[in-house]
PDB file of N, CA and C in Angstrom:
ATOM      1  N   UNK A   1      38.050  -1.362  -8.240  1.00  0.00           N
ATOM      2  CA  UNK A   1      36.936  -0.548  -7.810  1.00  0.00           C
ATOM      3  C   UNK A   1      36.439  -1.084  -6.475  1.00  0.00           C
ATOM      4  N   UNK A   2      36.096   0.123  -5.760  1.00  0.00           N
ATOM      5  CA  UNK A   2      36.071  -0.663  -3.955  1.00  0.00           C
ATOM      6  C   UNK A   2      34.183  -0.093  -3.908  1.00  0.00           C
ATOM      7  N   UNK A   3      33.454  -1.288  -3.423  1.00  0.00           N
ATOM      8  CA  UNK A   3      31.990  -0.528  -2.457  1.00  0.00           C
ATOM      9  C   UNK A   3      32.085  -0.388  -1.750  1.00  0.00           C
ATOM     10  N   UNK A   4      31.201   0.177  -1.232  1.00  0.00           N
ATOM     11  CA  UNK A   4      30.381   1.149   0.140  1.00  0.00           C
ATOM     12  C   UNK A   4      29.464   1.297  -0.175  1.00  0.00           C
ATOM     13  N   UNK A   5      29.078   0.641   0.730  1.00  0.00           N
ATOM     14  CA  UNK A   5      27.072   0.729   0.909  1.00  0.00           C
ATOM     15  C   UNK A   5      27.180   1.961   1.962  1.00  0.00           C
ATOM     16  N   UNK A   6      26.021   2.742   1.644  1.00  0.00           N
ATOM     17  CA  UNK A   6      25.324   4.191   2.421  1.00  0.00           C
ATOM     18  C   UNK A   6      23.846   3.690   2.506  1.00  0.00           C
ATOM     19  N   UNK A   7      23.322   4.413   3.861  1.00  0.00           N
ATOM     20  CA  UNK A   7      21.662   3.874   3.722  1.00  0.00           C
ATOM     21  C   UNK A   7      21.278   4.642   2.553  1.00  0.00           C
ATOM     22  N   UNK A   8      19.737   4.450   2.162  1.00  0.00           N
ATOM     23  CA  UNK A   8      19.134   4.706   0.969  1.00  0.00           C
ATOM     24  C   UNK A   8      18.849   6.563   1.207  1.00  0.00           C
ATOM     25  N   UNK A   9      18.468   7.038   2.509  1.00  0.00           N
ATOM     26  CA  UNK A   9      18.304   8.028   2.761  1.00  0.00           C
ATOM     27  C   UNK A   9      19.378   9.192   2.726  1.00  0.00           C
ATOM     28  N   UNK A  10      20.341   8.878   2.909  1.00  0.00           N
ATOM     29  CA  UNK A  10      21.566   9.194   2.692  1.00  0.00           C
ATOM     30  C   UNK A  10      21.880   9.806   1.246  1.00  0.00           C
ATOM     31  N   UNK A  11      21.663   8.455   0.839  1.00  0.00           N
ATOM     32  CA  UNK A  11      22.100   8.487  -0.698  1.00  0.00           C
ATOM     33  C   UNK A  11      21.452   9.466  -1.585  1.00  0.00           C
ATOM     34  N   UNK A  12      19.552   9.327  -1.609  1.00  0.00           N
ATOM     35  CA  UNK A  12      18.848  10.262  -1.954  1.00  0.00           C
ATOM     36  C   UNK A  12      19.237  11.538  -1.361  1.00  0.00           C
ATOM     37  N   UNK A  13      19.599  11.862   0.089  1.00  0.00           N
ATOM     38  CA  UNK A  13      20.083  13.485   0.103  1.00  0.00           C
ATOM     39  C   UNK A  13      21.152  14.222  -0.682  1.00  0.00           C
ATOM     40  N   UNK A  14      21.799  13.389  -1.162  1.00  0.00           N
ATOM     41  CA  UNK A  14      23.045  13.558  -2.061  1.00  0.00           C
ATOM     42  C   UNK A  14      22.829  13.012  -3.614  1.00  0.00           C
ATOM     43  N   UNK A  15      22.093  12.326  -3.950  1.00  0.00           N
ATOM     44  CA  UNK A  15      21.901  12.412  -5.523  1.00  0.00           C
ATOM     45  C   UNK A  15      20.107  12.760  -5.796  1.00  0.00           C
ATOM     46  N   UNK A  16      19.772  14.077  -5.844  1.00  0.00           N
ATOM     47  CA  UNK A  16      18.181  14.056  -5.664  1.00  0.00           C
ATOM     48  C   UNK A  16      17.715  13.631  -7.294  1.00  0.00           C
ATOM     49  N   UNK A  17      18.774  13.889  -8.495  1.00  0.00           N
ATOM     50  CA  UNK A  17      18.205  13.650  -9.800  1.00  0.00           C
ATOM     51  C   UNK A  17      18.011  11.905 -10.192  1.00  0.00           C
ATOM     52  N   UNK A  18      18.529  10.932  -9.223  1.00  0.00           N
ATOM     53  CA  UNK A  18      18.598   9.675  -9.472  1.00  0.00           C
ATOM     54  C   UNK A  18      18.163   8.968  -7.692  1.00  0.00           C
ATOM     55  N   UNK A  19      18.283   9.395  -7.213  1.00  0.00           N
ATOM     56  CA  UNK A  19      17.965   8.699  -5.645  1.00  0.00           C
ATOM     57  C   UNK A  19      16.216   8.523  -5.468  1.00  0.00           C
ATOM     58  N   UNK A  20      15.357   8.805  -6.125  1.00  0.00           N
ATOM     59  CA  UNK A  20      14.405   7.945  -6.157  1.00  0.00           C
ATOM     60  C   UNK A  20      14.168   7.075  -7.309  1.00  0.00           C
ATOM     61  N   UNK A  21      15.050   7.123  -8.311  1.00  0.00           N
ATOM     62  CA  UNK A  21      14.598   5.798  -9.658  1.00  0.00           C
ATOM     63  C   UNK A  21      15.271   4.823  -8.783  1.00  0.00           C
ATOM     64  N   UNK A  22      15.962   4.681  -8.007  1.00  0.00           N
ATOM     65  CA  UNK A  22      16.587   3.311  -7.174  1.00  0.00           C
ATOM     66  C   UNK A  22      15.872   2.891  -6.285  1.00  0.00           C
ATOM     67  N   UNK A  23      14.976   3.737  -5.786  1.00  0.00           N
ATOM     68  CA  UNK A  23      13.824   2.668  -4.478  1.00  0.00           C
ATOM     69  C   UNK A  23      12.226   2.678  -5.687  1.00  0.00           C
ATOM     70  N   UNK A  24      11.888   3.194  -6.290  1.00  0.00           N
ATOM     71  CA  UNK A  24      10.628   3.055  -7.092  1.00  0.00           C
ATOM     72  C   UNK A  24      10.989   1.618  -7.433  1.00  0.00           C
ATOM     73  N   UNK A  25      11.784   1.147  -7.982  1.00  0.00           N
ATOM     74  CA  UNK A  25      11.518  -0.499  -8.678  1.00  0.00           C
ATOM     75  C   UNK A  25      11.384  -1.539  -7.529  1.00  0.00           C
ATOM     76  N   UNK A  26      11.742  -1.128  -5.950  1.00  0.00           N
ATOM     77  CA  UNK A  26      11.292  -2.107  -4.731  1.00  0.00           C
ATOM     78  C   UNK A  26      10.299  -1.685  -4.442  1.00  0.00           C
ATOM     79  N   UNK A  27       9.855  -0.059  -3.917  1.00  0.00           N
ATOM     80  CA  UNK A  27       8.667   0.163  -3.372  1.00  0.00           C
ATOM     81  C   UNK A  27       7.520  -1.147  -3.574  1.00  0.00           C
ATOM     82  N   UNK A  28       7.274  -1.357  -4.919  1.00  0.00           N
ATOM     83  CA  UNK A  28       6.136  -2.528  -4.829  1.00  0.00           C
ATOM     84  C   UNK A  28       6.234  -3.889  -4.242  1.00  0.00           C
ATOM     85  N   UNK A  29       7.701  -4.454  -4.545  1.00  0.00           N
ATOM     86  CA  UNK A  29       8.235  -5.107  -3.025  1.00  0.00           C
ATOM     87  C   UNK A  29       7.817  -5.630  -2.190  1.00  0.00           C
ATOM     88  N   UNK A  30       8.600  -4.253  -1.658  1.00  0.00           N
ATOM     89  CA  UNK A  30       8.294  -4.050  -0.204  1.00  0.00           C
ATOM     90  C   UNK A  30       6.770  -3.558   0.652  1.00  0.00           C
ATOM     91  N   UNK A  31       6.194  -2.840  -0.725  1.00  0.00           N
ATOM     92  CA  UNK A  31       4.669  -3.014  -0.289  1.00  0.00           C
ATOM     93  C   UNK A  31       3.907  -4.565  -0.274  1.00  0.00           C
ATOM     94  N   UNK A  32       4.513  -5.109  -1.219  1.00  0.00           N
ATOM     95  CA  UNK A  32       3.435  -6.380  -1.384  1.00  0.00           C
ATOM     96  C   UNK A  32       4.084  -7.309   0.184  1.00  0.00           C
ATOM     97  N   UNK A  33       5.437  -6.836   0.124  1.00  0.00           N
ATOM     98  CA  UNK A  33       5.231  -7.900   1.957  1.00  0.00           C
ATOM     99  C   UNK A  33       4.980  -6.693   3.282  1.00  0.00           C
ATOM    100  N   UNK A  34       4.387  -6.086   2.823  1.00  0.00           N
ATOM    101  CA  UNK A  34       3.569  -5.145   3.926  1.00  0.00           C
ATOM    102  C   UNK A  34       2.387  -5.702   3.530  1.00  0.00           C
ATOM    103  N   UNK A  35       1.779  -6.065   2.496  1.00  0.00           N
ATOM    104  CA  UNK A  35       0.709  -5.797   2.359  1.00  0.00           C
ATOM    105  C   UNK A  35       0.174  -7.258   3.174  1.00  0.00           C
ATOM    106  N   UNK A  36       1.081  -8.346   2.594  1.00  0.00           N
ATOM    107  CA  UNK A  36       0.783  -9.773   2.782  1.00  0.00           C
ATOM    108  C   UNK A  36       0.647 -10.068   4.354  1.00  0.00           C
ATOM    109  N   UNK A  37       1.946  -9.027   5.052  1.00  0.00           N
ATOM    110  CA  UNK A  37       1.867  -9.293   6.474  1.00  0.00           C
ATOM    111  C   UNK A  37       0.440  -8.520   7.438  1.00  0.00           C
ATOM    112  N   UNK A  38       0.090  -7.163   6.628  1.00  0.00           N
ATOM    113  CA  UNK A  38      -1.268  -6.798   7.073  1.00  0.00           C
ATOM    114  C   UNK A  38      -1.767  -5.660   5.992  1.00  0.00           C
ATOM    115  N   UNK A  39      -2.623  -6.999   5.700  1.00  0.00           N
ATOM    116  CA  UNK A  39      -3.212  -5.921   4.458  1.00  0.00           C
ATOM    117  C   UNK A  39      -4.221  -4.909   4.314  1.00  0.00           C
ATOM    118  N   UNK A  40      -4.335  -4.352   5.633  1.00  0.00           N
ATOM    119  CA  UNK A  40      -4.432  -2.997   5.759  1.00  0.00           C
ATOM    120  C   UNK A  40      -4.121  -1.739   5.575  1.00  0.00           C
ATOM    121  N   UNK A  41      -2.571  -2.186   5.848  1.00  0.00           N
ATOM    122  CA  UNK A  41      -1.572  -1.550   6.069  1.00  0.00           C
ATOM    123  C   UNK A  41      -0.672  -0.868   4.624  1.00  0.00           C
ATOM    124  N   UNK A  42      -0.608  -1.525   3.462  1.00  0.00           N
ATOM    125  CA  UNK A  42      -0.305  -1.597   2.728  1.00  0.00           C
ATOM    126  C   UNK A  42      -0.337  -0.236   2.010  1.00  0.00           C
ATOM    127  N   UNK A  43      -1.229   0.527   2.241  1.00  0.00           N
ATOM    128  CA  UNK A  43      -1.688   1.211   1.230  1.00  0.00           C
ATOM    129  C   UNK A  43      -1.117   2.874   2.268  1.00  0.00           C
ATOM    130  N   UNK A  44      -0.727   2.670   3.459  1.00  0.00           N
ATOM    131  CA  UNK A  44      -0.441   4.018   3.838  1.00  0.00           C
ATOM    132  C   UNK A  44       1.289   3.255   4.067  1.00  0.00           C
ATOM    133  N   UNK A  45       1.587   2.419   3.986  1.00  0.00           N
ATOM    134  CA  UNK A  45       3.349   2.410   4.137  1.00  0.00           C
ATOM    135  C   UNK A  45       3.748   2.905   2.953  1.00  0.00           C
ATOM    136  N   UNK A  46       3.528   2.544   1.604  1.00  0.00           N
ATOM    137  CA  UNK A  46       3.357   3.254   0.565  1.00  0.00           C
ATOM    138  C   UNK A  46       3.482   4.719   0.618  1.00  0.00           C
ATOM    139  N   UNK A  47       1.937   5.394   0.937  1.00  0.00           N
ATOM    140  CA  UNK A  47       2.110   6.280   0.878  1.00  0.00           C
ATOM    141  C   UNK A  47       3.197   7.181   1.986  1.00  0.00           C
ATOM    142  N   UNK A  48       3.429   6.707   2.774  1.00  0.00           N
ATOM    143  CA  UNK A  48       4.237   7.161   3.927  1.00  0.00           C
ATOM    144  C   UNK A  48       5.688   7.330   3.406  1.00  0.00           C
ATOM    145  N   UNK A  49       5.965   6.102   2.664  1.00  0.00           N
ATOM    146  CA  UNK A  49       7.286   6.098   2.125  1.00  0.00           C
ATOM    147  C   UNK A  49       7.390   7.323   0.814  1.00  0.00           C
ATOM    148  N   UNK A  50       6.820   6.777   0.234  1.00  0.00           N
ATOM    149  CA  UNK A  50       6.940   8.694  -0.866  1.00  0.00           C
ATOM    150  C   UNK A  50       6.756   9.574  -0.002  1.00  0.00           C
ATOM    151  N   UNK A  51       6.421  10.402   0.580  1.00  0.00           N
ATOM    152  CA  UNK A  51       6.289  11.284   1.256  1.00  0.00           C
ATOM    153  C   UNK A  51       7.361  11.552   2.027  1.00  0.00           C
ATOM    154  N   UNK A  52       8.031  10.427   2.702  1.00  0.00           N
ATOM    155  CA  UNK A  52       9.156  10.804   3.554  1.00  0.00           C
ATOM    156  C   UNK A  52      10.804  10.906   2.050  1.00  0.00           C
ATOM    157  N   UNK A  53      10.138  10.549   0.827  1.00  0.00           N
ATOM    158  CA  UNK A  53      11.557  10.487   0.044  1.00  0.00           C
ATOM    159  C   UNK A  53      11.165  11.769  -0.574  1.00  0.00           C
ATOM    160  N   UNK A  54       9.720  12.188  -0.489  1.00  0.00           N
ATOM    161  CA  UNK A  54       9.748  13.948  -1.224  1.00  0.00           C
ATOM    162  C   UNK A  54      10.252  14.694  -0.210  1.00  0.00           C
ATOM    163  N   UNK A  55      10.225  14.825   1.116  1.00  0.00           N
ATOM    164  CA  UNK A  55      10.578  15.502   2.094  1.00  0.00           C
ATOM    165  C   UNK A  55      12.145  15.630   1.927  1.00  0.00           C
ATOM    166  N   UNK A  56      12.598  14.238   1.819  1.00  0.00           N
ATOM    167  CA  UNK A  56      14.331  13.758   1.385  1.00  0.00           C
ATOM    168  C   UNK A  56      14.767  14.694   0.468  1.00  0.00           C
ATOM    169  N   UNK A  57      14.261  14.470  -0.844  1.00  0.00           N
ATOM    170  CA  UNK A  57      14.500  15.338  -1.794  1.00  0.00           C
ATOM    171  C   UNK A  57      14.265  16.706  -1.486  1.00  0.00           C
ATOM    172  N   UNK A  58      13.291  17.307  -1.045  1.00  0.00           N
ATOM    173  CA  UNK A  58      12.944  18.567  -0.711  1.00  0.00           C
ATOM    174  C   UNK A  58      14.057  19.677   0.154  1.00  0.00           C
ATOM    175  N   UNK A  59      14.296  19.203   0.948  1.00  0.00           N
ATOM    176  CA  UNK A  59      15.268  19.199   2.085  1.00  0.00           C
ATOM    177  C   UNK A  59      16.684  19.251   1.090  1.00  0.00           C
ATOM    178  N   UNK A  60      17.013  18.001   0.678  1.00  0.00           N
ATOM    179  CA  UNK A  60      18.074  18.097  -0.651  1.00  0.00           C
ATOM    180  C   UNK A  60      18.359  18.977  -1.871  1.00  0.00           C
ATOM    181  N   UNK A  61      16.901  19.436  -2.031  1.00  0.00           N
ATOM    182  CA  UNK A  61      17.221  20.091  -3.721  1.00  0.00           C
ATOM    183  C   UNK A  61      17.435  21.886  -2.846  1.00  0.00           C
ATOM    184  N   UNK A  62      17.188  22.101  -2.096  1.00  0.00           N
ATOM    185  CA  UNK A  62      17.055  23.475  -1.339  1.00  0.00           C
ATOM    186  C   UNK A  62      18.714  23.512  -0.190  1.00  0.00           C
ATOM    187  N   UNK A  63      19.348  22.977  -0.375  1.00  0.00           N
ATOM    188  CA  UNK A  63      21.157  22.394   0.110  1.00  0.00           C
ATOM    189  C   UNK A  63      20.507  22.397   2.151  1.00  0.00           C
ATOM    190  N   UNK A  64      19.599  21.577   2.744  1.00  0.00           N
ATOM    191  CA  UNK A  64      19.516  21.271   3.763  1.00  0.00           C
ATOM    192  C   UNK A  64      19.958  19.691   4.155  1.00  0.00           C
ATOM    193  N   UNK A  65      20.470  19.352   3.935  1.00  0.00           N
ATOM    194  CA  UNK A  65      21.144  18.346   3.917  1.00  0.00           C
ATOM    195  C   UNK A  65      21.373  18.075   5.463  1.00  0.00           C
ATOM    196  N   UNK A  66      22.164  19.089   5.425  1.00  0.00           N
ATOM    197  CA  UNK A  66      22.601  18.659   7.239  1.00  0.00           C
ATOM    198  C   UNK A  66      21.470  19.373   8.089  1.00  0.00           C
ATOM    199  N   UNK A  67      20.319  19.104   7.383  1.00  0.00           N
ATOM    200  CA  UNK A  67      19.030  19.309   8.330  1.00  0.00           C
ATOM    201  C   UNK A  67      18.870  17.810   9.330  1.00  0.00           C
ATOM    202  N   UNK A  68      18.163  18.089  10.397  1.00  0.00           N
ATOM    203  CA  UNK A  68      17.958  17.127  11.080  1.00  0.00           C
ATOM    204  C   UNK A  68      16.966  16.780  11.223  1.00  0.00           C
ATOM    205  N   UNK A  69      16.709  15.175  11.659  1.00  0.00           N
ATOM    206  CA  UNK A  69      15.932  13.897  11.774  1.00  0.00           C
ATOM    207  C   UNK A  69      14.456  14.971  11.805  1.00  0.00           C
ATOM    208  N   UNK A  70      14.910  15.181  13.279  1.00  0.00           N
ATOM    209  CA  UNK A  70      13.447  15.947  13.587  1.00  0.00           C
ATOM    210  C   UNK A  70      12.606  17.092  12.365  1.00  0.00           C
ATOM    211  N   UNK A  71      13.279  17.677  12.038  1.00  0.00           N
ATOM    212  CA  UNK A  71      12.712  18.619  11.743  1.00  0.00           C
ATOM    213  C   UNK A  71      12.426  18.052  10.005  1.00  0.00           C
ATOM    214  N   UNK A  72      12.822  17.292   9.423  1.00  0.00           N
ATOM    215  CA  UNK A  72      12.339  16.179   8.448  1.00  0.00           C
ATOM    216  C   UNK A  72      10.740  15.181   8.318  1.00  0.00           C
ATOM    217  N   UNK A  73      10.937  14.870  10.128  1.00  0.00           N
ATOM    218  CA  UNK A  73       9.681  14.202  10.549  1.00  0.00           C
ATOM    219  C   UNK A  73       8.639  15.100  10.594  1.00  0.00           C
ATOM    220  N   UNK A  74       8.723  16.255  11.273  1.00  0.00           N
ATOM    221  CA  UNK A  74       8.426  17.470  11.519  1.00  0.00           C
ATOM    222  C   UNK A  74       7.202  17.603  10.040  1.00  0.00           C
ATOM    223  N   UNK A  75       8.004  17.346   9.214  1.00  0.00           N
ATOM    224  CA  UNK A  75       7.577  17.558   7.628  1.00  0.00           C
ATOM    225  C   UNK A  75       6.674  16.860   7.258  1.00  0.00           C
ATOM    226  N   UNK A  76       7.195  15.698   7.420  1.00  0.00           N
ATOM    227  CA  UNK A  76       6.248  14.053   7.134  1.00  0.00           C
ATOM    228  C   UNK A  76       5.004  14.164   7.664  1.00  0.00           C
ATOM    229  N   UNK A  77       5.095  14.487   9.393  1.00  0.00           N
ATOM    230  CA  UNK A  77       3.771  14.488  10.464  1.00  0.00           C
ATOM    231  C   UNK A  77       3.193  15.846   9.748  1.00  0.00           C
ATOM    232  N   UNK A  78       3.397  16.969   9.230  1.00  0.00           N
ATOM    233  CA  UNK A  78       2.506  17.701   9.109  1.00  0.00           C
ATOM    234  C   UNK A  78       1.765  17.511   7.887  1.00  0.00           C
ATOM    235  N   UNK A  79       2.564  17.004   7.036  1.00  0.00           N
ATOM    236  CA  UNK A  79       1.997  16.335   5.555  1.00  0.00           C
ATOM    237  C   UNK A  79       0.938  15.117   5.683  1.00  0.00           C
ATOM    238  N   UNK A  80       1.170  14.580   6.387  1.00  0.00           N
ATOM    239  CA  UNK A  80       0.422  12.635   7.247  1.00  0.00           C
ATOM    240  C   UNK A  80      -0.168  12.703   7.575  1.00  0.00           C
ATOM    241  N   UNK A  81       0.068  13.195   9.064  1.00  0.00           N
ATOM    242  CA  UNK A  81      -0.088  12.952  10.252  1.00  0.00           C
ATOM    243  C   UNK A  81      -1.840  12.736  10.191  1.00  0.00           C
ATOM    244  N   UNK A  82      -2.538  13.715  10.001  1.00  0.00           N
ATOM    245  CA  UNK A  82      -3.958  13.260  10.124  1.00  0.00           C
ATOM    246  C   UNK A  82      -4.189  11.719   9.124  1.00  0.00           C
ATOM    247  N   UNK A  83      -3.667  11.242   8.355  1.00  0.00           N
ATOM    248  CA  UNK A  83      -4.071  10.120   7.702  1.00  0.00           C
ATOM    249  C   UNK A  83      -3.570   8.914   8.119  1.00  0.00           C
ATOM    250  N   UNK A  84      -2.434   9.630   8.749  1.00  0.00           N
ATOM    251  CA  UNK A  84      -1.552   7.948   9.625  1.00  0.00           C
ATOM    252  C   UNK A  84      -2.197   8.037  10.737  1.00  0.00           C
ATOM    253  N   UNK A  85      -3.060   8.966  11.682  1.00  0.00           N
ATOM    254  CA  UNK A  85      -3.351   8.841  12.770  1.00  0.00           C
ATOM    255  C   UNK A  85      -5.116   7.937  12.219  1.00  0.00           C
ATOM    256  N   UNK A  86      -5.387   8.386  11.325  1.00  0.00           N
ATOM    257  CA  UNK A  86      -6.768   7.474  11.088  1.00  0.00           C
ATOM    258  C   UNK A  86      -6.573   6.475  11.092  1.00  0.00           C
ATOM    259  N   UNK A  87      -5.447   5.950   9.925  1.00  0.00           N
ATOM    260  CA  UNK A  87      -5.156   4.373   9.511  1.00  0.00           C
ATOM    261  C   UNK A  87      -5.080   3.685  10.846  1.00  0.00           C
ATOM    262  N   UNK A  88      -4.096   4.473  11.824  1.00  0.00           N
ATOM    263  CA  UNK A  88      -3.819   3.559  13.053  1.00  0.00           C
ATOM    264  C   UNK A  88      -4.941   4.016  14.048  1.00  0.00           C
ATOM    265  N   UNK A  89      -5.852   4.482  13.733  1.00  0.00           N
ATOM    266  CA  UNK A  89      -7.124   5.261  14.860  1.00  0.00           C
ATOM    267  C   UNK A  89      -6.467   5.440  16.115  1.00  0.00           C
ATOM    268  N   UNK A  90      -6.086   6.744  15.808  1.00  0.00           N
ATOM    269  CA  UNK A  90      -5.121   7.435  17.003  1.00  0.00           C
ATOM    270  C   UNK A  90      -4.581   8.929  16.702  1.00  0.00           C
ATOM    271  N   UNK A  91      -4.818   9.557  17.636  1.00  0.00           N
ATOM    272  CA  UNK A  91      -4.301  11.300  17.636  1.00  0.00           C
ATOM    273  C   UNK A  91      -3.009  11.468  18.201  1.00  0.00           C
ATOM    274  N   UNK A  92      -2.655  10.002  19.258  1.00  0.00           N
ATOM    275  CA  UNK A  92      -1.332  10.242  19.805  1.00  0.00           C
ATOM    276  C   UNK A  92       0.161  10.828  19.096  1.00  0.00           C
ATOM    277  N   UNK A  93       0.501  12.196  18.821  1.00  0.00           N
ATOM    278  CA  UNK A  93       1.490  12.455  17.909  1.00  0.00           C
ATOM    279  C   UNK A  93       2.658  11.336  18.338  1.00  0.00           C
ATOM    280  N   UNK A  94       2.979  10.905  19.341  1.00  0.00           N
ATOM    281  CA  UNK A  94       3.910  10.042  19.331  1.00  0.00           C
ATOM    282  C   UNK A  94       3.794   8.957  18.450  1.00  0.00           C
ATOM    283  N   UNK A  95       2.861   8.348  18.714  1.00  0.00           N
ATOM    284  CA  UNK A  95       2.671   6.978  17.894  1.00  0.00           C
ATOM    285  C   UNK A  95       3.050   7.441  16.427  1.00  0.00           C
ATOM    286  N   UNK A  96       2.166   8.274  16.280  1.00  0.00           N
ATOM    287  CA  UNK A  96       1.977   8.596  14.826  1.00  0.00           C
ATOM    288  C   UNK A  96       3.364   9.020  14.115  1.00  0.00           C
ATOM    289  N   UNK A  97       4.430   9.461  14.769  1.00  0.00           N
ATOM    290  CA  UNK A  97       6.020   9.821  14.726  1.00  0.00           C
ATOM    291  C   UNK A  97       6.384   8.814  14.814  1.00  0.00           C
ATOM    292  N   UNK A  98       5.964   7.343  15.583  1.00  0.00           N
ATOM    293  CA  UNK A  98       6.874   6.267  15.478  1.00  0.00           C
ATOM    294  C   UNK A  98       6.740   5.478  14.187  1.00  0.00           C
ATOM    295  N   UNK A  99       5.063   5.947  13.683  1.00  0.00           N
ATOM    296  CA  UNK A  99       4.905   5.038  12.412  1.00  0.00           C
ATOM    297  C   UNK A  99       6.114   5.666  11.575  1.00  0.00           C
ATOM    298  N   UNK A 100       6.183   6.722  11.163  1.00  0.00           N
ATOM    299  CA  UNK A 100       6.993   7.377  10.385  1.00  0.00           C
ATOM    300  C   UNK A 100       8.397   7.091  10.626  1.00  0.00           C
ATOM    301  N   UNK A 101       8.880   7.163  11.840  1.00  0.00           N
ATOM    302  CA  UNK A 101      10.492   6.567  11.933  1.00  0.00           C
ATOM    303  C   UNK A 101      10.523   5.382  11.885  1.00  0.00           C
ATOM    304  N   UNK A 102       9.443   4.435  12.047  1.00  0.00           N
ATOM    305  CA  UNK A 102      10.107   2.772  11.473  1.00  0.00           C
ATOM    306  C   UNK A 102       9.851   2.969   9.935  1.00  0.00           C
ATOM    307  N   UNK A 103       9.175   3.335   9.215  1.00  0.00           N
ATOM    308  CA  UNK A 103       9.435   3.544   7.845  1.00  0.00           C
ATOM    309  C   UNK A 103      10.580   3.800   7.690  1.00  0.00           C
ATOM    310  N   UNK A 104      11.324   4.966   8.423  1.00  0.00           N
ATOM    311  CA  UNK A 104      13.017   5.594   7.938  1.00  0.00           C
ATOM    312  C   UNK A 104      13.599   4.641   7.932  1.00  0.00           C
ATOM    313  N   UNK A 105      13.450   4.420   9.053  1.00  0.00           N
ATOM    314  CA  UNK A 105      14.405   2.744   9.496  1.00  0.00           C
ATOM    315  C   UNK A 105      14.230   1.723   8.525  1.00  0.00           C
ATOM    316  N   UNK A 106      13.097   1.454   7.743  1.00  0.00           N
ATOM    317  CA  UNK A 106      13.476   0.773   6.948  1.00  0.00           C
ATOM    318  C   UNK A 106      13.570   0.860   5.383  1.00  0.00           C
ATOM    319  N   UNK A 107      13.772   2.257   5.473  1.00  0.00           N
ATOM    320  CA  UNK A 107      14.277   3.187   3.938  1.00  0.00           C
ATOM    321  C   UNK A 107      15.844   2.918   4.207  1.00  0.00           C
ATOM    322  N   UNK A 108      16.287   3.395   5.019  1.00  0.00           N
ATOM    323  CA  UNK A 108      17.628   3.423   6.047  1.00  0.00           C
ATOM    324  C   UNK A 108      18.043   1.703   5.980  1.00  0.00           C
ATOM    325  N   UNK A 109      17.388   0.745   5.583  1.00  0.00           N
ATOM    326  CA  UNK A 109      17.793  -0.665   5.926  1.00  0.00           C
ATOM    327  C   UNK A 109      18.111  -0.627   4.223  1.00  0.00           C
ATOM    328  N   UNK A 110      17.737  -0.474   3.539  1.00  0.00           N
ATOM    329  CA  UNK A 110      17.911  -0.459   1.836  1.00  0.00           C
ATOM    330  C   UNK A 110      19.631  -0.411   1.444  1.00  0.00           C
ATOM    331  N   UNK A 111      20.548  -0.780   1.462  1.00  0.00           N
ATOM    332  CA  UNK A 111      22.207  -0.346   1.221  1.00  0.00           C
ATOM    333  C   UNK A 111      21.470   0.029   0.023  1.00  0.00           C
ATOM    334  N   UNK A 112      22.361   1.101  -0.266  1.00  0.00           N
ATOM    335  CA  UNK A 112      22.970   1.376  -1.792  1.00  0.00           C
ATOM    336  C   UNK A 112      24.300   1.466  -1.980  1.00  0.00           C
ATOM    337  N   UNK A 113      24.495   0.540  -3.354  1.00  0.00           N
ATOM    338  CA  UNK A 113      26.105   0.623  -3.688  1.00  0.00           C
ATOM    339  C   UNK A 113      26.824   1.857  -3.674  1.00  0.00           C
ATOM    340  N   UNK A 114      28.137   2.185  -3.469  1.00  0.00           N
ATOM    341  CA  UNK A 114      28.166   3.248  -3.981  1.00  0.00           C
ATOM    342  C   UNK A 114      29.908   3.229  -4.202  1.00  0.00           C
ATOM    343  N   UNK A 115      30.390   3.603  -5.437  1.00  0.00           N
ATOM    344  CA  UNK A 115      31.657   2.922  -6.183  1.00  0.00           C
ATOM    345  C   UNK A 115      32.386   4.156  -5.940  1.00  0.00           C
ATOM    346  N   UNK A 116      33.687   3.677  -5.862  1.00  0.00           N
ATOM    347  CA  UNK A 116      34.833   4.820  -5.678  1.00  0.00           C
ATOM    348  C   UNK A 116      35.676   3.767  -6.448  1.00  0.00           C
ATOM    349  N   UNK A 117      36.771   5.025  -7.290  1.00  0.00           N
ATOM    350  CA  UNK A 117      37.573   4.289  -8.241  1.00  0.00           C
ATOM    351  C   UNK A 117      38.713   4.337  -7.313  1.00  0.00           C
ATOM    352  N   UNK A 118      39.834   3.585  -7.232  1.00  0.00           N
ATOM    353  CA  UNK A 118      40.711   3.920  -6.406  1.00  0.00           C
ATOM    354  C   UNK A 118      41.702   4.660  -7.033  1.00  0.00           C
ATOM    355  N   UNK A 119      42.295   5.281  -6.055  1.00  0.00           N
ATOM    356  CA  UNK A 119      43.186   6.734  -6.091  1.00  0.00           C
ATOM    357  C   UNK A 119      44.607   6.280  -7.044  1.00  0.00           C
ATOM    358  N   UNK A 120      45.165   6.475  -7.517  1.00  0.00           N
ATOM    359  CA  UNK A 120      46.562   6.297  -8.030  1.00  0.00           C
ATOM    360  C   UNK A 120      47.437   6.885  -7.409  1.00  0.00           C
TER     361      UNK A 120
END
């Protein structure tokens, strides 16, 4: 049996009935060293991160799959955007798009295994 790791985002676009029971048991994690590094912060990376894996799924369960980055974020910022722009006290849509793509980036840093039997 051979692995391959796929990012986590990936993976959830392609298994939507099991691709979030595999990041729920880190989310707390990875919140508690968000939280430790600024514990401010803690409580909208969280929420930022569900939101960008319902969008995942959303996008997934409706066969958009080969939807793109943007128009995903697109989703996130209109769902967020006013609450990530408070947390970080800021209207700048850029900023507020960058909070959201370093989250991806580090949904996207998560490998998931992923097993292939080999061929005969």
């Amino acid at each position: 049996m051979n692995f391959n790791f796929i990012p986590f985002l990936k993976h959830l676009g392609t298994d939507i009935e099991h691709g979030f029971e595999r990041l729920e048991p880190l989310l707390p994690a990875i919140d508690s060293i968000v939280a430790a590094i600024n514990p401010g912060i803690g409580v909208l990376f969280a929420t930022t991160a569900n939101v960008i894996v319902e969008v995942e799924q959303k996008f997934a369960a409706v066969a958009k799959e080969q939807s793109t980055g943007p128009q995903k974020l697109a989703q996130v910022v209109k769902i967020l955007g006013p609450v990530i722009g408070s947390y970080l006290q800021t209207t700048d849509q850029t900023e507020i798009q960058a909070w959201v793509n370093r989250i991806v980036a580090l949904l996207n840093a998560i490998p998931i295994p992923v097993t292939h039997s080999p061929t005969s």
